[in-house]
Each structure stands twice: as C-alpha cells, then as structure tokens.
Protein backbone atom coordinates (compact mmCIF):
# COMPACT_ATOMS: atom_id res chain seq x y z
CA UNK A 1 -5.76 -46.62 8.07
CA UNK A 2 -5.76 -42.65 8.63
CA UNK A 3 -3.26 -40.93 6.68
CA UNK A 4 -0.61 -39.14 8.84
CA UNK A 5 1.80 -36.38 8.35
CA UNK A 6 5.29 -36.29 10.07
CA UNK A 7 5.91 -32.61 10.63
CA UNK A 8 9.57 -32.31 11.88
CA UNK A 9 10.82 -28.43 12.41
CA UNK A 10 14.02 -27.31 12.08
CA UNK A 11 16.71 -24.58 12.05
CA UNK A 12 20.42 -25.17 11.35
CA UNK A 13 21.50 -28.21 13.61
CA UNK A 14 22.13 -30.50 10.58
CA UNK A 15 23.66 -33.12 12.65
CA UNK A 16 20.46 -33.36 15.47
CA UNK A 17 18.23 -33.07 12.05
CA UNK A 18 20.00 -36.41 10.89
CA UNK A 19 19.69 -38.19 13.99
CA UNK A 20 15.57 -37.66 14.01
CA UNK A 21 15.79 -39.03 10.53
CA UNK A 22 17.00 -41.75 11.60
CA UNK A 23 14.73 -42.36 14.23
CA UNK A 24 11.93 -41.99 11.46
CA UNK A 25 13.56 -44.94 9.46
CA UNK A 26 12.88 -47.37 12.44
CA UNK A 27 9.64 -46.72 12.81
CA UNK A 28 6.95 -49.74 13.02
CA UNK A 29 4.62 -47.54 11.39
CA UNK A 30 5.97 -45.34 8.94
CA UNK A 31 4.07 -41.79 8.37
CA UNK A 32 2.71 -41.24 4.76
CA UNK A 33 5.04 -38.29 4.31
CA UNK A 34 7.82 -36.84 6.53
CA UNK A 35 7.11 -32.94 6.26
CA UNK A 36 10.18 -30.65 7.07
CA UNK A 37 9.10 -27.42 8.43
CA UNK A 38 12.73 -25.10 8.01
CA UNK A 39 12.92 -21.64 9.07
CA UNK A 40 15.69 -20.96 7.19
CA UNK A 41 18.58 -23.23 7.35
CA UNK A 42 21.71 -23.54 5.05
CA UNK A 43 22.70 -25.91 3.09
CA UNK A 44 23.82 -28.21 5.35
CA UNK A 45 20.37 -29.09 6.19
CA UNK A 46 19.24 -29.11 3.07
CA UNK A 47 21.55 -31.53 2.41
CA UNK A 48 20.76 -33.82 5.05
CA UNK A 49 17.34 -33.64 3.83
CA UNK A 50 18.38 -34.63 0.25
CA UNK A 51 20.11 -37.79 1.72
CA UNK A 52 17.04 -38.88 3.71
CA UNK A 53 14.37 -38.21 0.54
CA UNK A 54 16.85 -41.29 -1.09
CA UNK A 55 16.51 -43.45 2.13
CA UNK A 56 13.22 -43.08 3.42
CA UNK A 57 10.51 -45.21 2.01
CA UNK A 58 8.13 -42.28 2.06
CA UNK A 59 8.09 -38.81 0.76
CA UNK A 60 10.43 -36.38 2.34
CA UNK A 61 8.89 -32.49 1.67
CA UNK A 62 11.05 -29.35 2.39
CA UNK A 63 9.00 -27.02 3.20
CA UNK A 64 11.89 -23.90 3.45
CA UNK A 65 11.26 -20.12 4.13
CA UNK A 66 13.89 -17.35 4.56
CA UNK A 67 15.91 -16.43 7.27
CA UNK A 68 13.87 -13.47 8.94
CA UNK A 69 14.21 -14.43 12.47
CA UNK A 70 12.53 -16.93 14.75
CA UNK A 71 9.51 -17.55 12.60
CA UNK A 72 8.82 -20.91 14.15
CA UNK A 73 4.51 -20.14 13.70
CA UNK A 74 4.56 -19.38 9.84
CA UNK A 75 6.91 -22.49 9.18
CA UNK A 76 4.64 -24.59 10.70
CA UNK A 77 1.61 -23.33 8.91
CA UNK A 78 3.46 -23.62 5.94
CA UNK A 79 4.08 -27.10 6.59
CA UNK A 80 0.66 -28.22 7.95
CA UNK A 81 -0.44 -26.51 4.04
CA UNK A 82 1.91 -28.58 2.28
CA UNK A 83 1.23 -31.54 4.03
CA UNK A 84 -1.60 -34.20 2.84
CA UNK A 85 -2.42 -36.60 5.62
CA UNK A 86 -5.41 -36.43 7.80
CA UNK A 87 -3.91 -36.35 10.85
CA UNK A 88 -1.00 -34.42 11.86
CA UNK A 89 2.19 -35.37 14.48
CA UNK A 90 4.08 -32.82 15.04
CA UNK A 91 8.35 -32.98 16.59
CA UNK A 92 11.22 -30.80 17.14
CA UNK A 93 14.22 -31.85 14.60
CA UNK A 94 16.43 -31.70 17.49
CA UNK A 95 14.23 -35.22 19.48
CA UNK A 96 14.76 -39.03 18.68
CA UNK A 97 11.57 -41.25 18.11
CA UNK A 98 10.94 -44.15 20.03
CA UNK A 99 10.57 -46.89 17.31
CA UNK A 100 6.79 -47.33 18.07
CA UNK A 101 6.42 -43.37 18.13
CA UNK A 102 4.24 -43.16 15.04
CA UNK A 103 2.33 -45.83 16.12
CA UNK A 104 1.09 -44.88 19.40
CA UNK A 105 0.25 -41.40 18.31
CA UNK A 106 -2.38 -43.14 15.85
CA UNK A 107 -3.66 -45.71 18.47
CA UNK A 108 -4.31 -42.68 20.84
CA UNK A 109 -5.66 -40.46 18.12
CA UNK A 110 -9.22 -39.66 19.41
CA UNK A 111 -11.71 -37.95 16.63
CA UNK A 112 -12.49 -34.93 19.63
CA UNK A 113 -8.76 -34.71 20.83
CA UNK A 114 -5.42 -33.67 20.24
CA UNK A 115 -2.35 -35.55 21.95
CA UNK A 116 0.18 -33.77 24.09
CA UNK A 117 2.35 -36.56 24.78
CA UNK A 118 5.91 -36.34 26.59
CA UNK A 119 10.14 -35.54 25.66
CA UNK A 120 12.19 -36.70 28.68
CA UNK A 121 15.38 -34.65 28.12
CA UNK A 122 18.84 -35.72 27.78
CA UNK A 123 22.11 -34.23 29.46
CA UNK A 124 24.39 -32.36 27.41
CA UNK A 125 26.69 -35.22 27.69
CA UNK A 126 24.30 -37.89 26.74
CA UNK A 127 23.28 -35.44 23.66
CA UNK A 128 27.02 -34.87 22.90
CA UNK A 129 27.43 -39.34 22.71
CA UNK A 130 24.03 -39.18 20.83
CA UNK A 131 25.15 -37.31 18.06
CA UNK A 132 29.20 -38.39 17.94
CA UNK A 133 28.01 -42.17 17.67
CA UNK A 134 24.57 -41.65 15.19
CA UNK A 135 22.64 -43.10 18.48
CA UNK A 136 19.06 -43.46 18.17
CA UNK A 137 18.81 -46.10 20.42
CA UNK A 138 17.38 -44.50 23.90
CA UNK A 139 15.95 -46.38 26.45
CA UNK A 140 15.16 -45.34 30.20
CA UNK A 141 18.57 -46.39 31.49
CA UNK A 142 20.35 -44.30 29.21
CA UNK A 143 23.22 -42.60 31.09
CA UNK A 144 22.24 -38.78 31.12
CA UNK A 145 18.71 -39.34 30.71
CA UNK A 146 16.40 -36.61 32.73
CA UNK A 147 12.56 -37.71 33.96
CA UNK A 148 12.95 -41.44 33.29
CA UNK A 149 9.60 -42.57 34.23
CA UNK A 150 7.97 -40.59 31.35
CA UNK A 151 10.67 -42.19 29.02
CA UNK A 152 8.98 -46.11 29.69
CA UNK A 153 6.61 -47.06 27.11
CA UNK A 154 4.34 -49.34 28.30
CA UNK A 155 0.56 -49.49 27.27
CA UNK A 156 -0.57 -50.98 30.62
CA UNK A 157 0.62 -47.81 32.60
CA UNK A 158 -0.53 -45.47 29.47
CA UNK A 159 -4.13 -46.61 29.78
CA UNK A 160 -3.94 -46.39 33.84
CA UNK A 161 -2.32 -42.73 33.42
CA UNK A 162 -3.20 -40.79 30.51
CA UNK A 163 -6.33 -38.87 30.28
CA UNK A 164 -8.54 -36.11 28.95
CA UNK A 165 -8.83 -32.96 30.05
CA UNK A 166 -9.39 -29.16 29.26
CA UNK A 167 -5.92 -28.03 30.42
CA UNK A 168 -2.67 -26.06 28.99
CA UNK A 169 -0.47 -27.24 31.62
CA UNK A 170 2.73 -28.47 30.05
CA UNK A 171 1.94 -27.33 26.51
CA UNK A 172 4.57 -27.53 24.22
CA UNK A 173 4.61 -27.56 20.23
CA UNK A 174 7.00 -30.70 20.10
CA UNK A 175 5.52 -34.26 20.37
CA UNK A 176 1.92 -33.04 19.23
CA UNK A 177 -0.67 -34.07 16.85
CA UNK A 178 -4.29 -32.94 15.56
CA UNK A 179 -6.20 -33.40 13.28
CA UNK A 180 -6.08 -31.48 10.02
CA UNK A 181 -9.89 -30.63 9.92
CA UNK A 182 -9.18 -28.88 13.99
CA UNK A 183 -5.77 -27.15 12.78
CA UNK A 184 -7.85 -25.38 9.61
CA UNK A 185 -11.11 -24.39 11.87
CA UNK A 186 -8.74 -22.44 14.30
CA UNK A 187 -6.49 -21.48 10.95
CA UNK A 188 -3.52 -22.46 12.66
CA UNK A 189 -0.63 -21.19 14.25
CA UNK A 190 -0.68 -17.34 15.01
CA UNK A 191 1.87 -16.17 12.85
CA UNK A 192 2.36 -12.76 15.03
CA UNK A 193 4.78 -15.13 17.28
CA UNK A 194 7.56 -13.79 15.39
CA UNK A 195 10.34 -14.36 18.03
CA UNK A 196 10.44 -17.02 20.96
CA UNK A 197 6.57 -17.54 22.53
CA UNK A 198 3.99 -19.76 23.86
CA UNK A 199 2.47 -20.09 20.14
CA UNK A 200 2.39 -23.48 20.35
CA UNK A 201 0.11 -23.18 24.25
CA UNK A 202 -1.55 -20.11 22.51
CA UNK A 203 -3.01 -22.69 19.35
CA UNK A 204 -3.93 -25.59 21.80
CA UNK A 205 -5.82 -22.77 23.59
CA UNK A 206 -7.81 -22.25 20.32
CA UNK A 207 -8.34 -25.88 20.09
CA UNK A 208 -9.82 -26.33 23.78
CA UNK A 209 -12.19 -22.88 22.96
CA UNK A 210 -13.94 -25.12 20.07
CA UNK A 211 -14.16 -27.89 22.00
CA UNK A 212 -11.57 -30.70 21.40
CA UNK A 213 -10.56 -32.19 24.40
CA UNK A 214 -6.56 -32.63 25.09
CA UNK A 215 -5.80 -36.38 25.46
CA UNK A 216 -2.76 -35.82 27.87
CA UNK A 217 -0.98 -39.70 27.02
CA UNK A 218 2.17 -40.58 29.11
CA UNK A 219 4.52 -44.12 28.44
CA UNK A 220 3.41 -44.07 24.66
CA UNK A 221 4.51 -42.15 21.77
CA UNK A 222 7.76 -41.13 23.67
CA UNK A 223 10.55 -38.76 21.91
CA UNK A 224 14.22 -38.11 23.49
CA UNK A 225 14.83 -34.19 23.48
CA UNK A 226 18.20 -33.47 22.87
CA UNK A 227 19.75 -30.75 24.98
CA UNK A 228 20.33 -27.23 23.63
CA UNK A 229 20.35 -23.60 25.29
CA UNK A 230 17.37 -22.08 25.77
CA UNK A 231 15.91 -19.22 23.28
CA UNK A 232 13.66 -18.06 26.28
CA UNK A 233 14.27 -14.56 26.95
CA UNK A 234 14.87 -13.39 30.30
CA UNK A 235 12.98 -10.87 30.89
CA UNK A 236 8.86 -10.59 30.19
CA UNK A 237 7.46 -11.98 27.25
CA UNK A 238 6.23 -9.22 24.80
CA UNK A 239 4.52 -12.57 23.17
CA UNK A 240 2.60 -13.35 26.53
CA UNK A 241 0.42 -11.02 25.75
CA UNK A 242 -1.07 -12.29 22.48
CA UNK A 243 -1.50 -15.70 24.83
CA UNK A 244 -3.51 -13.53 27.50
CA UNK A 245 -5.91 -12.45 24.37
CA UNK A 246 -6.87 -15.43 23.34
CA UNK A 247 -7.78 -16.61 27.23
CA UNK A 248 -9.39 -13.49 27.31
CA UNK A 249 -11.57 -13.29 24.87
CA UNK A 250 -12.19 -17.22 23.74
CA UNK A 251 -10.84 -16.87 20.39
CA UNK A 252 -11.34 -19.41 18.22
CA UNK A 253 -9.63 -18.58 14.94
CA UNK A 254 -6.32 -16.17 14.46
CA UNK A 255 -6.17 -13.12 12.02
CA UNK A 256 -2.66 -14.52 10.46
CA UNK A 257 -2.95 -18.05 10.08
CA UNK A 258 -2.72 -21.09 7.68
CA UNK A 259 -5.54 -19.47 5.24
CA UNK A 260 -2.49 -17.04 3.99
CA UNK A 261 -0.67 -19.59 2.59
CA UNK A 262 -3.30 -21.64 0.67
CA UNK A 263 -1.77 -20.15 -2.82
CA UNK A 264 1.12 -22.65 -4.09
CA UNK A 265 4.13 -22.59 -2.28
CA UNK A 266 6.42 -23.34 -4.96
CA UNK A 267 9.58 -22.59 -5.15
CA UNK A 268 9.96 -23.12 -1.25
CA UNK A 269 8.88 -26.71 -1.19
CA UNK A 270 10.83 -29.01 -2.77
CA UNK A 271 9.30 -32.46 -3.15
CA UNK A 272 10.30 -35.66 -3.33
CA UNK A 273 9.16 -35.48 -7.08
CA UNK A 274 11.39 -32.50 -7.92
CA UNK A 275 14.06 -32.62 -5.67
C-alpha cells in the first residue's frame, strides 16, 4: 500500500487540535505518520501533541516554527520536508475526520491528480457542543451542520459526482492531498504568503501548469470544519497579486519554496523518537 502522510496545521486552539486527534484515532486506515505543521503555538498545544504521540499507533511529528505572524506557507513546507510518505493529505487542526477519511483519500488517489475534496461547516453552536463534549461523531443530521449534502459519504454518489478537471474553483488548503513527487517539482508552497492569502489556490495553480489534473471528489473523504472568525482581511488582498503572477505567467516552480528547508530541521521537529 502507498505510504501516506497526515499533515494537520495548527495555531493555538489546543482544544479543536485535540478533537482532530481524535478523529485520527478512529480511522479505518490509519496514516503512516500524523505530521503537525505549528506556526507557533504555546505550550498548550504542544502538550496536546505529547498526549496523542502516547495514544496514536503511529508516529506523531511536531514540526514547530516561531511565532512571526501568519506563516501558514513555510509551516507547511516544513512539514511536507519532514514528512516521509509518498503521498500527502493535508487538514486544518481545527476539522473532524470522517472515520473512513484516510481511506477514501487513498482510493481516490490518482497517479496524475491531486484531490480537493469537501469541509461542510458547523455552526458556532454545534462547534461550541463539539468541543465541550470531545464529539467526533458528525453525521449529516447533526444539529448546526451547514451544506449537508456534501457531508454524506456514499461511494455510489462519489463515483456519479466527482470528476476531473483543470479548475481552481473552490480551492482551499484544508482537505487536500498530492503526491510528494508533484509538491517537490513545483517546490511547494510560496513562502512569500506571509499573512492571510490564496497560497493554498496559488500552489494548486502550479500543479494544474505541469499538468496534474484536479480530481474534484464529493461524498468521500469528508472532514467537519469547525467554526471560527475569519482571518480574511477586508479590504484588497496585497497577496492576490502573487496569485495573479502565477496565472500570468504559467509558473511552474516558486523562488521560496520547500528546497530551503532540505537542511535538518532539528531542533524544531520533535519526533516521536525524541520527544
């Protein structure tokens, strides 16, 4: 079977951190390693993490870098380079996993695709009970549960609606995967995102400009998105920019990228080995 990486990313919502644990531990297929991409929690999360590396059957990374801002580009890199699996599925730490999450992102891994899959949305109420009672139990009746169809899993209507296509229509970083081979030929995540951006629309973009296909999958590998203000800014996008480039001029590979963290990342990753 192809070796998979669980990145999860994080910043300093401990408790939402625990409950995607959690969803990890009931998963039919467990990843090889759980990666967590921090950019720059406390020691509450670190904590958390600590907890899980003892009750997780599979390697639990920290992957940590400094507080400097919203830095959400170079954690991931930093991640995807600490990581060893093949193929890569990437979540917010602030979603729960359906149980078969891991699963269906492998049985809809294509070798000339990366997935884009779906994160129905629950109400700040719902998310308040979700984290109050340890719930990781979400079906598509849940009370306070927003675009319920896309929360059914069901493989009949996956293979009668998913598809391929060359598209960055509803692009987002969380409930992703690639493969390792496509992240390192378009080196990454553009680590010039330094504050709140499409980076994650602006690397799929890279992705379609060397020619794998999006495999857009809907009622498989589903994750619940708990609710939390929004870090958009208001006003234009200084970031949109950068995003324009790339559509612009077909870019393929970014200037600031994975390749500037290839050195050893030691002593920001602590591993299930050191602790």
């Amino acid at each position: 079977m192809t070796s998979v990486s669980l990145i999860i990313t994080t910043y300093n919502w401990p408790q939402a951190l625990n409950l995607t644990l959690a969803s990890v531990a009931r998963q039919s297929v467990l990843p090889d390693e759980v990666v967590i991409a921090d950019d720059g929690s406390g020691e509450a999360t670190a904590r958390i993490v600590r907890e899980w590396r003892l009750r997780l059957p599979c390697p639990v990374i920290h992957v940590w870098q400094e507080d400097h801002g919203f830095r959400l580009a170079r954690s991931r890199n930093r991640a995807i380079v600490a990581s060893s699996g093949k193929y890569i599925v990437l979540v917010d730490g602030d979603t729960i996993l359906h149980p078969r999450f891991v699963e269906d992102h492998l049985h809809c891994a294509r070798p000339d695709c990366f997935i884009q899959a779906a994160r129905p949305q629950l109400s700040p109420d719902a998310t308040t009970r979700a984290l109050s009672r340890e719930q990781t139990s979400i079906s598509p009746f849940t009370r306070g549960l927003a675009r319920r169809p896309y929360a059914l899993r069901s493989p009949l209507l996956s293979s009668l609606t998913s598809k391929v296509k060359a598209s960055l229509c509803g692009i987002h970083g969380c409930n992703q995967s690639f493969w390792r081979e496509h992240a390192i030929r378009v080196n990454g995540y553009d680590e010039r995102f330094t504050g709140w951006g499409p980076e994650d629309r602006e690397f799929a973009a890279r992705l379609l400009n060397i020619g794998v296909a999006r495999n857009y999958v809907r009622h498989r590998a589903v994750v619940y998105h708990l609710h939390h203000q929004s870090r958009a800014p208001q006003r234009e996008n200084p970031f949109d920019e950068l995003m324009r480039e790339t559509l612009r001029t077909g870019a393929v590979r970014c200037t600031q990228g994975l390749d500037s963290h290839t050195i050893a990342l030691s002593p920001f990753v602590r591993t299930a080995a050191t602790g």
